[in-house]
N, C-alpha and C. Protein backbone atom coordinates (compact mmCIF):
# COMPACT_ATOMS: atom_id res chain seq x y z
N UNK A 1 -78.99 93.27 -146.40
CA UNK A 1 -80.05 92.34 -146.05
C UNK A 1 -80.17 92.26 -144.53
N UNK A 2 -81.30 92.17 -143.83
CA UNK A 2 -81.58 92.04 -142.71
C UNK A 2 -81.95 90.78 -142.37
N UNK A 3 -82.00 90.34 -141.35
CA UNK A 3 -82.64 89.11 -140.86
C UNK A 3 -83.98 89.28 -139.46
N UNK A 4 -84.56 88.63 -139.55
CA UNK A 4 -85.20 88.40 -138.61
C UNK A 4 -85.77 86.88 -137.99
N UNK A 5 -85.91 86.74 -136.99
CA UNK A 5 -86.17 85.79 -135.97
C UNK A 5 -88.04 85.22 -135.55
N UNK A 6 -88.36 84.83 -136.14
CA UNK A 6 -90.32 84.29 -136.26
C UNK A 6 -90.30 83.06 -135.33
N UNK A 7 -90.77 83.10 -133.53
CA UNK A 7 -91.02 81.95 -133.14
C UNK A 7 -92.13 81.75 -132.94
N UNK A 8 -92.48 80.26 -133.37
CA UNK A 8 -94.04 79.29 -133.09
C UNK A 8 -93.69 78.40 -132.02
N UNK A 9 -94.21 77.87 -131.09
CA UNK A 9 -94.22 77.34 -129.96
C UNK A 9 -93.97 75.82 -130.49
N UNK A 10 -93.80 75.63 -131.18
CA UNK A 10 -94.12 74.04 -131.37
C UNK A 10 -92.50 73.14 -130.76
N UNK A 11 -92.15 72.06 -130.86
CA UNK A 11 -91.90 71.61 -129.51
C UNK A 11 -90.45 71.60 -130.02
N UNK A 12 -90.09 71.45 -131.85
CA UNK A 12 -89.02 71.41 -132.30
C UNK A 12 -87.83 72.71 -131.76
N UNK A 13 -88.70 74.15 -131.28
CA UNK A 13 -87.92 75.29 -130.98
C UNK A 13 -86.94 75.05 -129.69
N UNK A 14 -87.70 74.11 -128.91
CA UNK A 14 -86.89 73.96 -127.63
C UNK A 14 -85.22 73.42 -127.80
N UNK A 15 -85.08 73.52 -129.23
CA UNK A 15 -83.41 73.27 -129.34
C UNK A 15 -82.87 74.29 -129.56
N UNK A 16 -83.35 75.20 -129.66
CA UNK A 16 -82.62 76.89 -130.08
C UNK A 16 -82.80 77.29 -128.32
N UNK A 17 -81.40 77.58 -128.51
CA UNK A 17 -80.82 78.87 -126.94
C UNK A 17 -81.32 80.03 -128.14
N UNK A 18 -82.43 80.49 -127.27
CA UNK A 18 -83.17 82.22 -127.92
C UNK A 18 -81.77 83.07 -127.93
N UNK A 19 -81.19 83.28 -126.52
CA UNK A 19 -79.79 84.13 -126.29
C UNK A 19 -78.70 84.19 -127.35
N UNK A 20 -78.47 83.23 -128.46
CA UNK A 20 -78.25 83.27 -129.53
C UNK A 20 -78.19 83.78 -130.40
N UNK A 21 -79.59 84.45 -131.10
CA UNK A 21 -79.93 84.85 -131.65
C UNK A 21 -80.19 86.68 -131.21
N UNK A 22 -80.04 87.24 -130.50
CA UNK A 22 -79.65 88.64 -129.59
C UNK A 22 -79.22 89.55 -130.76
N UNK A 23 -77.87 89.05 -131.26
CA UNK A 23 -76.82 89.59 -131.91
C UNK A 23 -77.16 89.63 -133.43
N UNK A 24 -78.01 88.68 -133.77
CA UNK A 24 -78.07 88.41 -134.57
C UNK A 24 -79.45 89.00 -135.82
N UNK A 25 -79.99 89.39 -135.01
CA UNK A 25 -81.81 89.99 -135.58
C UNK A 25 -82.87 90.07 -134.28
N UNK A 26 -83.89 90.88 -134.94
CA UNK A 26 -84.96 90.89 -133.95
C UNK A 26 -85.62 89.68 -133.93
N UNK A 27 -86.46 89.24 -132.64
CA UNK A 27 -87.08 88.55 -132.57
C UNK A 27 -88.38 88.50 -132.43
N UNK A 28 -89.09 87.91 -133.26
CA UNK A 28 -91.01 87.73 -133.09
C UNK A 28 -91.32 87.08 -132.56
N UNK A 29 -92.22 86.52 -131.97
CA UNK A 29 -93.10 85.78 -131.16
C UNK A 29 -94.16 85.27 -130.72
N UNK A 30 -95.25 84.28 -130.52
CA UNK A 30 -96.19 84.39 -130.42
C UNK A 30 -96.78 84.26 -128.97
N UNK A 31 -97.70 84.62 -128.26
CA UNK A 31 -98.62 83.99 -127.16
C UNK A 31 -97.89 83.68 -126.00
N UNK A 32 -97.36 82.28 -125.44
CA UNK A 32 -97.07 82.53 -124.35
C UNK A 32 -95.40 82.28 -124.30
N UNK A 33 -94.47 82.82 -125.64
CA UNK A 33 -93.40 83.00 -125.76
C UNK A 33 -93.01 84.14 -124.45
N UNK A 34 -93.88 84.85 -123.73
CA UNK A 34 -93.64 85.87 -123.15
C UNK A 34 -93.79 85.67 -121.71
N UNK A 35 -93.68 84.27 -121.43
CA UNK A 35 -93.77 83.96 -120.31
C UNK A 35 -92.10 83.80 -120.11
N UNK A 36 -91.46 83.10 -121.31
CA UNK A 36 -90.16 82.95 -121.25
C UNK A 36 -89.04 83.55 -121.25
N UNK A 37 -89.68 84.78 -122.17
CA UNK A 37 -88.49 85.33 -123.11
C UNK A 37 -89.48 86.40 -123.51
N UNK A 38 -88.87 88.16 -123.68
CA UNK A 38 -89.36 89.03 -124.06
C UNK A 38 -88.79 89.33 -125.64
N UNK A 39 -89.61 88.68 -126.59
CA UNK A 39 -89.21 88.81 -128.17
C UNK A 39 -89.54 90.96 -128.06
N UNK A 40 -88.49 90.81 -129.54
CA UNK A 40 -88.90 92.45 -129.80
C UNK A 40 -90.34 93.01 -130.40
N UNK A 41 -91.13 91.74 -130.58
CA UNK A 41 -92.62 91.57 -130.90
C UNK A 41 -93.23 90.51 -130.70
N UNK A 42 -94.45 90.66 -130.16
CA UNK A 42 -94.99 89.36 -129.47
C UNK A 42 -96.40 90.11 -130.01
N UNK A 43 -96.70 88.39 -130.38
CA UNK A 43 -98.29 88.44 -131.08
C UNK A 43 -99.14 88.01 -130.40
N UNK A 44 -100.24 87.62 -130.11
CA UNK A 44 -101.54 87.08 -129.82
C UNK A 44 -102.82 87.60 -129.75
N UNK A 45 -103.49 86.16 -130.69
CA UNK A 45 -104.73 86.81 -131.01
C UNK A 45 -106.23 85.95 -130.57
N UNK A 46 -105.73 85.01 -129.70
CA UNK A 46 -106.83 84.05 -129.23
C UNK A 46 -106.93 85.44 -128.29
N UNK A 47 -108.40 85.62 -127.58
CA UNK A 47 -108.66 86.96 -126.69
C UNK A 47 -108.56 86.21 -125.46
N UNK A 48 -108.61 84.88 -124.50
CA UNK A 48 -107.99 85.04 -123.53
C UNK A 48 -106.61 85.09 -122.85
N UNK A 49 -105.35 84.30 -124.19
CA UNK A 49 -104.09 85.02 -123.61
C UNK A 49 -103.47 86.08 -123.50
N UNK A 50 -104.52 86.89 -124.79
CA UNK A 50 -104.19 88.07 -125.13
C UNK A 50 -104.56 89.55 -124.44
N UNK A 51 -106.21 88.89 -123.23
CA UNK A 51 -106.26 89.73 -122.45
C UNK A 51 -105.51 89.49 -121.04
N UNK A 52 -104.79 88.41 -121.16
CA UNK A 52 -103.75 88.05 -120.10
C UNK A 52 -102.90 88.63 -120.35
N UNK A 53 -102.23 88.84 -121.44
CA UNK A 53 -100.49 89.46 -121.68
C UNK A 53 -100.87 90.84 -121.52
N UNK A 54 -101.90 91.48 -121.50
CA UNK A 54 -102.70 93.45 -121.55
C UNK A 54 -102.42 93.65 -120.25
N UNK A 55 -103.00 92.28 -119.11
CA UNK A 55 -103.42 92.62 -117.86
C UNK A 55 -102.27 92.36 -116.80
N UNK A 56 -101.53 91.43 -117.54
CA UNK A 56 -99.71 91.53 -116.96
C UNK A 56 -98.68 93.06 -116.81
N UNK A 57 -99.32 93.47 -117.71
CA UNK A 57 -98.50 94.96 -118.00
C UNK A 57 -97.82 94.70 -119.17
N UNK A 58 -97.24 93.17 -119.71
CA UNK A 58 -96.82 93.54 -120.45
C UNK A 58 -96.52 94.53 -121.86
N UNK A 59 -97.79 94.28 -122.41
CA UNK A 59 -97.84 95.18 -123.27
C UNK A 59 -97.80 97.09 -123.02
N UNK A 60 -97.30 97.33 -121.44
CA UNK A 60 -97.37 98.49 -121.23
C UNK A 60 -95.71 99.06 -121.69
N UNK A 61 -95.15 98.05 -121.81
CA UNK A 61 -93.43 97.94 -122.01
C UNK A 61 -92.75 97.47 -122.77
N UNK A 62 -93.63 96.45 -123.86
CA UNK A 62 -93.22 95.90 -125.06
C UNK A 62 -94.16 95.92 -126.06
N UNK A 63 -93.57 95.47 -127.43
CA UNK A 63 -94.74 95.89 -128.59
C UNK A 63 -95.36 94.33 -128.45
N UNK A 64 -96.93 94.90 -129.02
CA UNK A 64 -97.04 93.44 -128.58
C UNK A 64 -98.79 94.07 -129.50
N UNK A 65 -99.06 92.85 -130.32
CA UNK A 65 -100.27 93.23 -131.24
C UNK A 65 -100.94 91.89 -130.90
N UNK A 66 -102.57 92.52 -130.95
CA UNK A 66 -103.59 91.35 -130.73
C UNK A 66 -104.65 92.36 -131.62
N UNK A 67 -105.93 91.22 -131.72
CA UNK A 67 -106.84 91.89 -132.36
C UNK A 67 -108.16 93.09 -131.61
N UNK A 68 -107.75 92.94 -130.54
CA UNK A 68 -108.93 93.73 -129.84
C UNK A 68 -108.06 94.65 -128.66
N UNK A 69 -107.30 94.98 -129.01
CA UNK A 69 -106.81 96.02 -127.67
C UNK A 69 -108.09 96.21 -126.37
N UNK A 70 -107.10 96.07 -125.75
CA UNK A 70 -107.71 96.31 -124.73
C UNK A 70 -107.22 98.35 -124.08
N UNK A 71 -108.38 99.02 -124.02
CA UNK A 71 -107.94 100.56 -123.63
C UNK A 71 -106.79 100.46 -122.90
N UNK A 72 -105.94 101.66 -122.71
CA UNK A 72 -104.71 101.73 -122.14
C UNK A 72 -104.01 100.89 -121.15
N UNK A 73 -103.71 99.81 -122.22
CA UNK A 73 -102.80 99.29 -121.70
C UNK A 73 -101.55 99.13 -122.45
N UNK A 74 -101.42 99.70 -123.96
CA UNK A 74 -100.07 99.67 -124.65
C UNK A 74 -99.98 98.57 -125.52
N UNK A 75 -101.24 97.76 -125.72
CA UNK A 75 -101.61 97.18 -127.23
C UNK A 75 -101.83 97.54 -128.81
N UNK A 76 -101.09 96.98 -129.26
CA UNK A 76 -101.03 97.71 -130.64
C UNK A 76 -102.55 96.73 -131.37
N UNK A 77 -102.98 97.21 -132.25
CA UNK A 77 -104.01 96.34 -133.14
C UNK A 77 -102.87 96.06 -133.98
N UNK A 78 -103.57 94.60 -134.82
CA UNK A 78 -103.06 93.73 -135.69
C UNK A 78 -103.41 94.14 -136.78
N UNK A 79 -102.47 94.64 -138.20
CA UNK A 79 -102.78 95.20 -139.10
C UNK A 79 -103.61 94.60 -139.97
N UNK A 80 -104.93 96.08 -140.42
CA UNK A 80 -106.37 95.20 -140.70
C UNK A 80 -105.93 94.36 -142.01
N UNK A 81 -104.98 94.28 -142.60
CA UNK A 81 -105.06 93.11 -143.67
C UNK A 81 -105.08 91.47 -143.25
N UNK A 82 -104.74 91.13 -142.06
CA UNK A 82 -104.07 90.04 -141.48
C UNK A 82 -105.16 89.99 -139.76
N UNK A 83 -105.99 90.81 -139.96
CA UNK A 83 -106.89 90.95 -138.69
C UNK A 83 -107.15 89.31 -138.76
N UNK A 84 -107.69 88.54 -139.77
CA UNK A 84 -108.49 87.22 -139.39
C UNK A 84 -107.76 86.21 -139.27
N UNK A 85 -106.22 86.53 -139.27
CA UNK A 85 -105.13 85.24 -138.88
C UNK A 85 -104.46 85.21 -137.79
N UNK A 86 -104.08 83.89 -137.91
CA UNK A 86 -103.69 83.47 -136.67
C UNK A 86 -102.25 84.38 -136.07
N UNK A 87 -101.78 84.09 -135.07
CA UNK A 87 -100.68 84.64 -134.28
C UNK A 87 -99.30 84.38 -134.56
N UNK A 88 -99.16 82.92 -135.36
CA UNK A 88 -97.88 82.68 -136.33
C UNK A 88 -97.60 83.78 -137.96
N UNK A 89 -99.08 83.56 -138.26
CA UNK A 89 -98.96 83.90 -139.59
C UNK A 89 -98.74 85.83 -139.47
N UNK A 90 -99.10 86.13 -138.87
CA UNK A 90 -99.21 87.33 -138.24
C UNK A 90 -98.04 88.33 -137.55
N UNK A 91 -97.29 87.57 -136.90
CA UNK A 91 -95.73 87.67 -136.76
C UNK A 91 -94.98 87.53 -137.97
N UNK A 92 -95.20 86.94 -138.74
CA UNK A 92 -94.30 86.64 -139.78
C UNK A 92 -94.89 87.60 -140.84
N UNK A 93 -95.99 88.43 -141.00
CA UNK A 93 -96.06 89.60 -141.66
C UNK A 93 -95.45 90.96 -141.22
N UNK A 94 -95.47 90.99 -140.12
CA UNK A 94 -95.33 92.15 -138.62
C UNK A 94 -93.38 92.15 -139.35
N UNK A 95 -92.91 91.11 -139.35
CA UNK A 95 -91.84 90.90 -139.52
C UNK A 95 -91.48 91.85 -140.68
N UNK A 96 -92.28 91.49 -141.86
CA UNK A 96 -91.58 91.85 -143.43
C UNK A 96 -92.60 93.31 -143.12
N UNK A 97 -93.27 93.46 -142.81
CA UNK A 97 -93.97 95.02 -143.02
C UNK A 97 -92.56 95.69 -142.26
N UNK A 98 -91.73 95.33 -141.54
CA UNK A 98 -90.65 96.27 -140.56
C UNK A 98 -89.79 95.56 -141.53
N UNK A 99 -89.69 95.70 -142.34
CA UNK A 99 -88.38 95.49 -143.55
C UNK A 99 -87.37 94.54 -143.72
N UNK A 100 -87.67 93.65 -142.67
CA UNK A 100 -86.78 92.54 -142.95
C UNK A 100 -86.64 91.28 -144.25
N UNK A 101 -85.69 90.88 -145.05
CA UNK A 101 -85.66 90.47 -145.95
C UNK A 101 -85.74 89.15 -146.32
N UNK A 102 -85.10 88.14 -144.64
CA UNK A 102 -84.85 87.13 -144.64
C UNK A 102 -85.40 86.61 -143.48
N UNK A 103 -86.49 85.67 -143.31
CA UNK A 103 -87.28 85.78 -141.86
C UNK A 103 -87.19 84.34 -141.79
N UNK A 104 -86.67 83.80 -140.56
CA UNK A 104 -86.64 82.38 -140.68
C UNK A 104 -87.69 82.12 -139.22
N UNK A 105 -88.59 81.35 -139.70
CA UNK A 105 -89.22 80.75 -139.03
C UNK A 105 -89.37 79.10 -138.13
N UNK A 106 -88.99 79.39 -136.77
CA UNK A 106 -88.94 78.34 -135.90
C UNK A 106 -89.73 77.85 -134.87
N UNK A 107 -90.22 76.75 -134.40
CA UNK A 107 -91.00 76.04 -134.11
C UNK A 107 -92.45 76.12 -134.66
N UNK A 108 -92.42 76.19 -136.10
CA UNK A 108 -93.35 76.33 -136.91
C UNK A 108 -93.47 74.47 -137.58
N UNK A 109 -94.05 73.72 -136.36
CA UNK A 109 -94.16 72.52 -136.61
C UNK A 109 -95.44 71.94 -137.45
N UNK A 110 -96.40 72.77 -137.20
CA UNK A 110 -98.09 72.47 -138.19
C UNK A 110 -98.10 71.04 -138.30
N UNK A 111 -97.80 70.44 -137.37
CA UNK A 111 -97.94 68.67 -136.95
C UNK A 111 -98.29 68.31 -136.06
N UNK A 112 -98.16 66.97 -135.41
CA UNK A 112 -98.14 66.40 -134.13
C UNK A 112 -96.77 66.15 -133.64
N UNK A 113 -97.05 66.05 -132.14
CA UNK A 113 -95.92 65.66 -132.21
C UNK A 113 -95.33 63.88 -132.20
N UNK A 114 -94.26 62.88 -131.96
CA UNK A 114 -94.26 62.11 -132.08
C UNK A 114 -94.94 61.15 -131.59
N UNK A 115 -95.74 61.26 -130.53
CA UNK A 115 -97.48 60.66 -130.22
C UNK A 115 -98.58 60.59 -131.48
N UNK A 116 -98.22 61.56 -131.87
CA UNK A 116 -99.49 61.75 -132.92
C UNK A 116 -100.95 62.95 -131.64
N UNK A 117 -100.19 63.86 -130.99
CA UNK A 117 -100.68 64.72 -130.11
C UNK A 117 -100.34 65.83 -130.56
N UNK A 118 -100.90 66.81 -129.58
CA UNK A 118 -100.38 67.98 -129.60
C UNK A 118 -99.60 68.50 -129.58
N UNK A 119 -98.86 69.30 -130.27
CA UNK A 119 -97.22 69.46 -130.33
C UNK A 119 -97.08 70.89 -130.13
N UNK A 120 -96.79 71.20 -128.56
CA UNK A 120 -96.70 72.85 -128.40
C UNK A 120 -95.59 72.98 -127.11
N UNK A 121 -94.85 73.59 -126.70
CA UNK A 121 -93.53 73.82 -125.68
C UNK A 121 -94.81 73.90 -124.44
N UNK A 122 -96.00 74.87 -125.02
CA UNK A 122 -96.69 74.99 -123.47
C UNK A 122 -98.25 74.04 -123.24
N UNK A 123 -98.03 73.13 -123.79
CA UNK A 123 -98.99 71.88 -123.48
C UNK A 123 -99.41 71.52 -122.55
N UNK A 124 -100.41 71.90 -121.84
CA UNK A 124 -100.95 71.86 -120.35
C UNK A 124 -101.02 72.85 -119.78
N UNK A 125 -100.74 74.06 -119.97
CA UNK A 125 -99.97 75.19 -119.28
C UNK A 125 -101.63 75.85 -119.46
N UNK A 126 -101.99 77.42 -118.60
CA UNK A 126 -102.75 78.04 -118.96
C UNK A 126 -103.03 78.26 -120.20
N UNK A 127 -104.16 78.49 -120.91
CA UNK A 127 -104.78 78.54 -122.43
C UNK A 127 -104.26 77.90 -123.23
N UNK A 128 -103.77 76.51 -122.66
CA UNK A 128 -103.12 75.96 -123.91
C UNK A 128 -104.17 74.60 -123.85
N UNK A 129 -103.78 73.64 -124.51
CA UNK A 129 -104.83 72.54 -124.56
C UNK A 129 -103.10 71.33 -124.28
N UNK A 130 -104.45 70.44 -123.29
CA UNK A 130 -103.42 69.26 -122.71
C UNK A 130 -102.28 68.65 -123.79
N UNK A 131 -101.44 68.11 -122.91
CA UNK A 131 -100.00 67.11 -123.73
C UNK A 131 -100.77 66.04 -124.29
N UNK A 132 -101.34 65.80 -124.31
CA UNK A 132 -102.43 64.22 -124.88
C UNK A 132 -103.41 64.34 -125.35
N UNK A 133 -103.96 65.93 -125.96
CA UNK A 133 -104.79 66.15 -126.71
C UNK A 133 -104.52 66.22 -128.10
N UNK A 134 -105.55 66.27 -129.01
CA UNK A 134 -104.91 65.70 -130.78
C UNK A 134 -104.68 66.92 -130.75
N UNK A 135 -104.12 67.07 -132.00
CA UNK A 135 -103.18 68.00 -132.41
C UNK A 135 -104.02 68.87 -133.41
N UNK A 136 -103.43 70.20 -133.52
CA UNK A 136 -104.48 71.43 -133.97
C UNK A 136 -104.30 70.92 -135.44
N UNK A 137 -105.56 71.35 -135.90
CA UNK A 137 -105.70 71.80 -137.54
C UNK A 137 -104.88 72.58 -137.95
N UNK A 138 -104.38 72.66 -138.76
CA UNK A 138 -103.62 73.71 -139.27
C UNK A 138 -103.85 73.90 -140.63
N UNK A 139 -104.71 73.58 -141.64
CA UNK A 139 -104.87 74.40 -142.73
C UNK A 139 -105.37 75.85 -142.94
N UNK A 140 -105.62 76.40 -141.78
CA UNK A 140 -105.77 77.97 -142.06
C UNK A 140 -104.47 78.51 -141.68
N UNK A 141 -103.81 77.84 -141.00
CA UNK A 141 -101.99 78.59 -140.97
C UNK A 141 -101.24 78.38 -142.07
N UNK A 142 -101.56 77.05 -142.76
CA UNK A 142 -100.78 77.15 -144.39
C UNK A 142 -101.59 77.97 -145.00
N UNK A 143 -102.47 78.24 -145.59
CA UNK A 143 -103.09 79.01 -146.19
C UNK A 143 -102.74 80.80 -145.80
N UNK A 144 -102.77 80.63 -144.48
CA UNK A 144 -102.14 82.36 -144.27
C UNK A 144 -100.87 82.54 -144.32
N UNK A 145 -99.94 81.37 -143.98
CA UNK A 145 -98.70 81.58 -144.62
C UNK A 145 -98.40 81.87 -145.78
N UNK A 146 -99.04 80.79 -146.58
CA UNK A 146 -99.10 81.08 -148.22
C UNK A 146 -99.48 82.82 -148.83
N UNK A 147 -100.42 83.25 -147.90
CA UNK A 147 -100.83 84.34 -148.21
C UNK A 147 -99.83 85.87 -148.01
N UNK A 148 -99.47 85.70 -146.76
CA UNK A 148 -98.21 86.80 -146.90
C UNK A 148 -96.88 85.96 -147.09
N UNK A 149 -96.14 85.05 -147.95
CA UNK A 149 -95.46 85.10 -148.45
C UNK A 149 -95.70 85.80 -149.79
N UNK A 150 -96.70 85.29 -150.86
CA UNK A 150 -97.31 86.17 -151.46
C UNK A 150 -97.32 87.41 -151.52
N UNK A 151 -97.82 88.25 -150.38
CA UNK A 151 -97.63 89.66 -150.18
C UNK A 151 -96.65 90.18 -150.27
N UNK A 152 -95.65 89.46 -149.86
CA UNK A 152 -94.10 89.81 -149.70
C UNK A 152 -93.13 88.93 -150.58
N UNK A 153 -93.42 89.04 -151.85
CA UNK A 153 -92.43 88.42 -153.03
C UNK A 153 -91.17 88.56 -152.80
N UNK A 154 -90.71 89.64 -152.47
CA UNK A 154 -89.03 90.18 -152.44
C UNK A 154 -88.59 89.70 -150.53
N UNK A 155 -89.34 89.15 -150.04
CA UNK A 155 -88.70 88.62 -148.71
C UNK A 155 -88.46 86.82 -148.95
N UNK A 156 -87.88 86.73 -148.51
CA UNK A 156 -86.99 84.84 -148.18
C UNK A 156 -87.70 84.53 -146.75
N UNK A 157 -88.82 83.78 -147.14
CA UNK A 157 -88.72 82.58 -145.62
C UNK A 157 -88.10 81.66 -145.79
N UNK A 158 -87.69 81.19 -144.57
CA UNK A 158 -87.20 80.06 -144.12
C UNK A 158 -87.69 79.71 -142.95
N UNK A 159 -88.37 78.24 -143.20
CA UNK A 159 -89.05 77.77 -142.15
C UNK A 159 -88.01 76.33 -141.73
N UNK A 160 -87.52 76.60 -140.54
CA UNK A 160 -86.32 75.84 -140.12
C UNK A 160 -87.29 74.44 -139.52
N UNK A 161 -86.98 73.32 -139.90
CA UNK A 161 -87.53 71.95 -139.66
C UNK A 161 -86.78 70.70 -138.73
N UNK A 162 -87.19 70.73 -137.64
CA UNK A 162 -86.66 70.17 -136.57
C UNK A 162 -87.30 68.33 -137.01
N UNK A 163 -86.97 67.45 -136.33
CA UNK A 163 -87.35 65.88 -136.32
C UNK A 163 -89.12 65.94 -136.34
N UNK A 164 -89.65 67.07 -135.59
CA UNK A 164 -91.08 66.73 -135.77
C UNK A 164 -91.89 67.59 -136.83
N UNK A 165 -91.01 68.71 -137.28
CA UNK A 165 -91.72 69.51 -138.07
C UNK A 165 -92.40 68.37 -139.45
N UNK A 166 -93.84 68.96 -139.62
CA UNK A 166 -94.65 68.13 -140.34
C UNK A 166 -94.28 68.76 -141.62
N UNK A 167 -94.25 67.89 -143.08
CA UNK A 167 -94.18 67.78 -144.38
C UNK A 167 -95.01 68.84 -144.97
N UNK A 168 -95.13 69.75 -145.52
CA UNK A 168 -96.60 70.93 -146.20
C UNK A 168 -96.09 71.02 -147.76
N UNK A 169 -96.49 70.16 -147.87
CA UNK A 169 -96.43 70.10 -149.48
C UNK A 169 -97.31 71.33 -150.21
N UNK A 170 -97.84 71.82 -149.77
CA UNK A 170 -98.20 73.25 -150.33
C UNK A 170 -97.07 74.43 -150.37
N UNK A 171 -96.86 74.17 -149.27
CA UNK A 171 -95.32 75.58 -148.99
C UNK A 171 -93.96 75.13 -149.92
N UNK A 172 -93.95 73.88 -150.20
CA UNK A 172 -93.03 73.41 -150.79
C UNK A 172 -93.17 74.56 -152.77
N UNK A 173 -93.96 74.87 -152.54
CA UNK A 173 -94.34 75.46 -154.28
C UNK A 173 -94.49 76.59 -154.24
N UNK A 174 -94.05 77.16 -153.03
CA UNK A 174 -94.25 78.90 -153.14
C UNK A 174 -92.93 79.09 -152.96
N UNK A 175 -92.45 80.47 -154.49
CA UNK A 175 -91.17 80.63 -154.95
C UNK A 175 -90.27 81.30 -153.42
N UNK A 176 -90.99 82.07 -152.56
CA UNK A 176 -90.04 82.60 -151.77
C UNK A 176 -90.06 82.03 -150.33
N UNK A 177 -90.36 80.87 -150.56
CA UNK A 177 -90.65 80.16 -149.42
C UNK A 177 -89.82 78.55 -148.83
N UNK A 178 -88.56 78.67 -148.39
CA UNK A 178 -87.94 77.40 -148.27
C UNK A 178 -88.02 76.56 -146.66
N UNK A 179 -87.46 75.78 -146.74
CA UNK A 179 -87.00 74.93 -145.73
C UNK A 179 -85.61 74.53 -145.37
N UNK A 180 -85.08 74.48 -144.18
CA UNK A 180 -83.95 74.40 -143.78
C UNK A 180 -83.76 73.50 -142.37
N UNK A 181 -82.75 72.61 -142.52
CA UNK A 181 -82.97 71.76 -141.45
C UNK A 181 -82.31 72.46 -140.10
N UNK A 182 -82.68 71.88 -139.26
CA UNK A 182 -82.62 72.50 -138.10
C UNK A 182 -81.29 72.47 -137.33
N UNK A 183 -80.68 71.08 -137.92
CA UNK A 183 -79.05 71.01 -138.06
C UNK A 183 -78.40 71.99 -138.65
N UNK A 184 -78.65 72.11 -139.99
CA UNK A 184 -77.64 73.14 -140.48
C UNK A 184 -78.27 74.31 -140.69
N UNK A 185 -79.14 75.36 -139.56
CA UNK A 185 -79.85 76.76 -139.23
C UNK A 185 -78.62 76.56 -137.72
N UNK A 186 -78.34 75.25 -137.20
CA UNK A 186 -77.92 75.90 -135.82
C UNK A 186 -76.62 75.84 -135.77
N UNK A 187 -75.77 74.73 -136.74
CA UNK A 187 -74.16 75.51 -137.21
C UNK A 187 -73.91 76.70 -138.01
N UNK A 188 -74.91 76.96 -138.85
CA UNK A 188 -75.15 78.31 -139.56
C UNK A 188 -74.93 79.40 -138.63
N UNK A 189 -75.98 79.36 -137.86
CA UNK A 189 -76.28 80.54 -136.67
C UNK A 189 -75.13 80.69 -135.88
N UNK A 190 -74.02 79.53 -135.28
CA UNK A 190 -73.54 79.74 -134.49
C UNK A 190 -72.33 80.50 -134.91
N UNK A 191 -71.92 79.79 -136.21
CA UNK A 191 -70.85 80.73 -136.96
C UNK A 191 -71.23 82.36 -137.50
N UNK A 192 -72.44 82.56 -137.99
CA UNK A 192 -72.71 83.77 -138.30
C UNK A 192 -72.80 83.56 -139.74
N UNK A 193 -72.89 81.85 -140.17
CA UNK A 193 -72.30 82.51 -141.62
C UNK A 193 -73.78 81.41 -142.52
N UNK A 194 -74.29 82.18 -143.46
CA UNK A 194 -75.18 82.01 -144.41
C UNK A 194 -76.20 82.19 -143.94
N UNK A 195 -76.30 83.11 -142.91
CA UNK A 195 -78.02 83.37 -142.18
C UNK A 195 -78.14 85.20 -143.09
């Protein structure tokens, strides 16, 4: 069994040391995870961070999928099944299409945060929307989650749930799809043992 590593920006991740996890599986990523930290795949598919991360170079040196490549610069396209989703849901396919079995997903908050705001690590930051703005919709990210778990029957998510991660009583009913608190993902992790 393999593991792999799915981060969403949301504000619960800022308790995971990334450096951690090294040893342990590859890491995914979305958007402006790559300001921080170079995951072994980095997604984005809004077209202005995504022609920002082209025009950094990054993508001349890391894998890195969006929906519109930009000519040579070392962008991969986003595989056309998953072209119309978002940059979470999208990583976390990217993930199980490269064979991993067990994909735990972190700062995958699809809430507010304890304001009842926006709940993102880069809140204010370029292309992001202010710390005091309401908080995103997210029924097309449950719905595309729902959808490649689906695709991928024989893979295990785990979507690790920090103090703000929001309730999705939809995900709660899909067979390969759990939850894990964020306490016991980070004594888990540190020992090596039940990840």
């Amino acid at each position: 069994m393999t593991v792999a590593f799915v981060l969403g920006n949301g504000q619960s991740r800022a308790a995971v040391n990334l450096h951690r996890f090294q040893a342990l599986g590859p890491i995914y990523g979305c958007n402006g995870l790559y300001r921080d930290w170079k995951p072994d795949c980095l997604v984005a598919t809004d077209r202005p961070i995504a022609e920002a991360i082209q025009n950094s170079g990054y993508s001349k040196n890391h894998r890195f999928y969006t929906r519109r490549p930009l000519p040579d610069l070392g962008a991969l396209a986003v595989p056309k099944k998953y072209h119309g989703n978002s940059s979470g849901p999208i990583a976390c396919a990217i993930a199980a299409q490269d064979g991993h079995d067990r994909i735990y997903l972190l700062g995958y908050y699809m809430g507010p945060n304890g304001n009842n705001r926006f709940n993102n690590v880069y809140a204010g930051t370029e292309f992001y929307k202010s710390p005091d703005a309401a908080p995103t919709f997210t029924g097309n990210w449950i719905r595309q989650l729902i959808g490649v778990a689906q695709d991928f029957p024989h893979v295990r998510f785990i979507r690790v749930c920090g103090p703000l991660t929001a309730e999705i009583k939809e995900l709660r009913h899909i067979e390969n799809f759990e939850h894990m608190d964020m306490r016991t993902f980070l004594v888990r992790s540190d020992n090596n043992d039940g990840l």
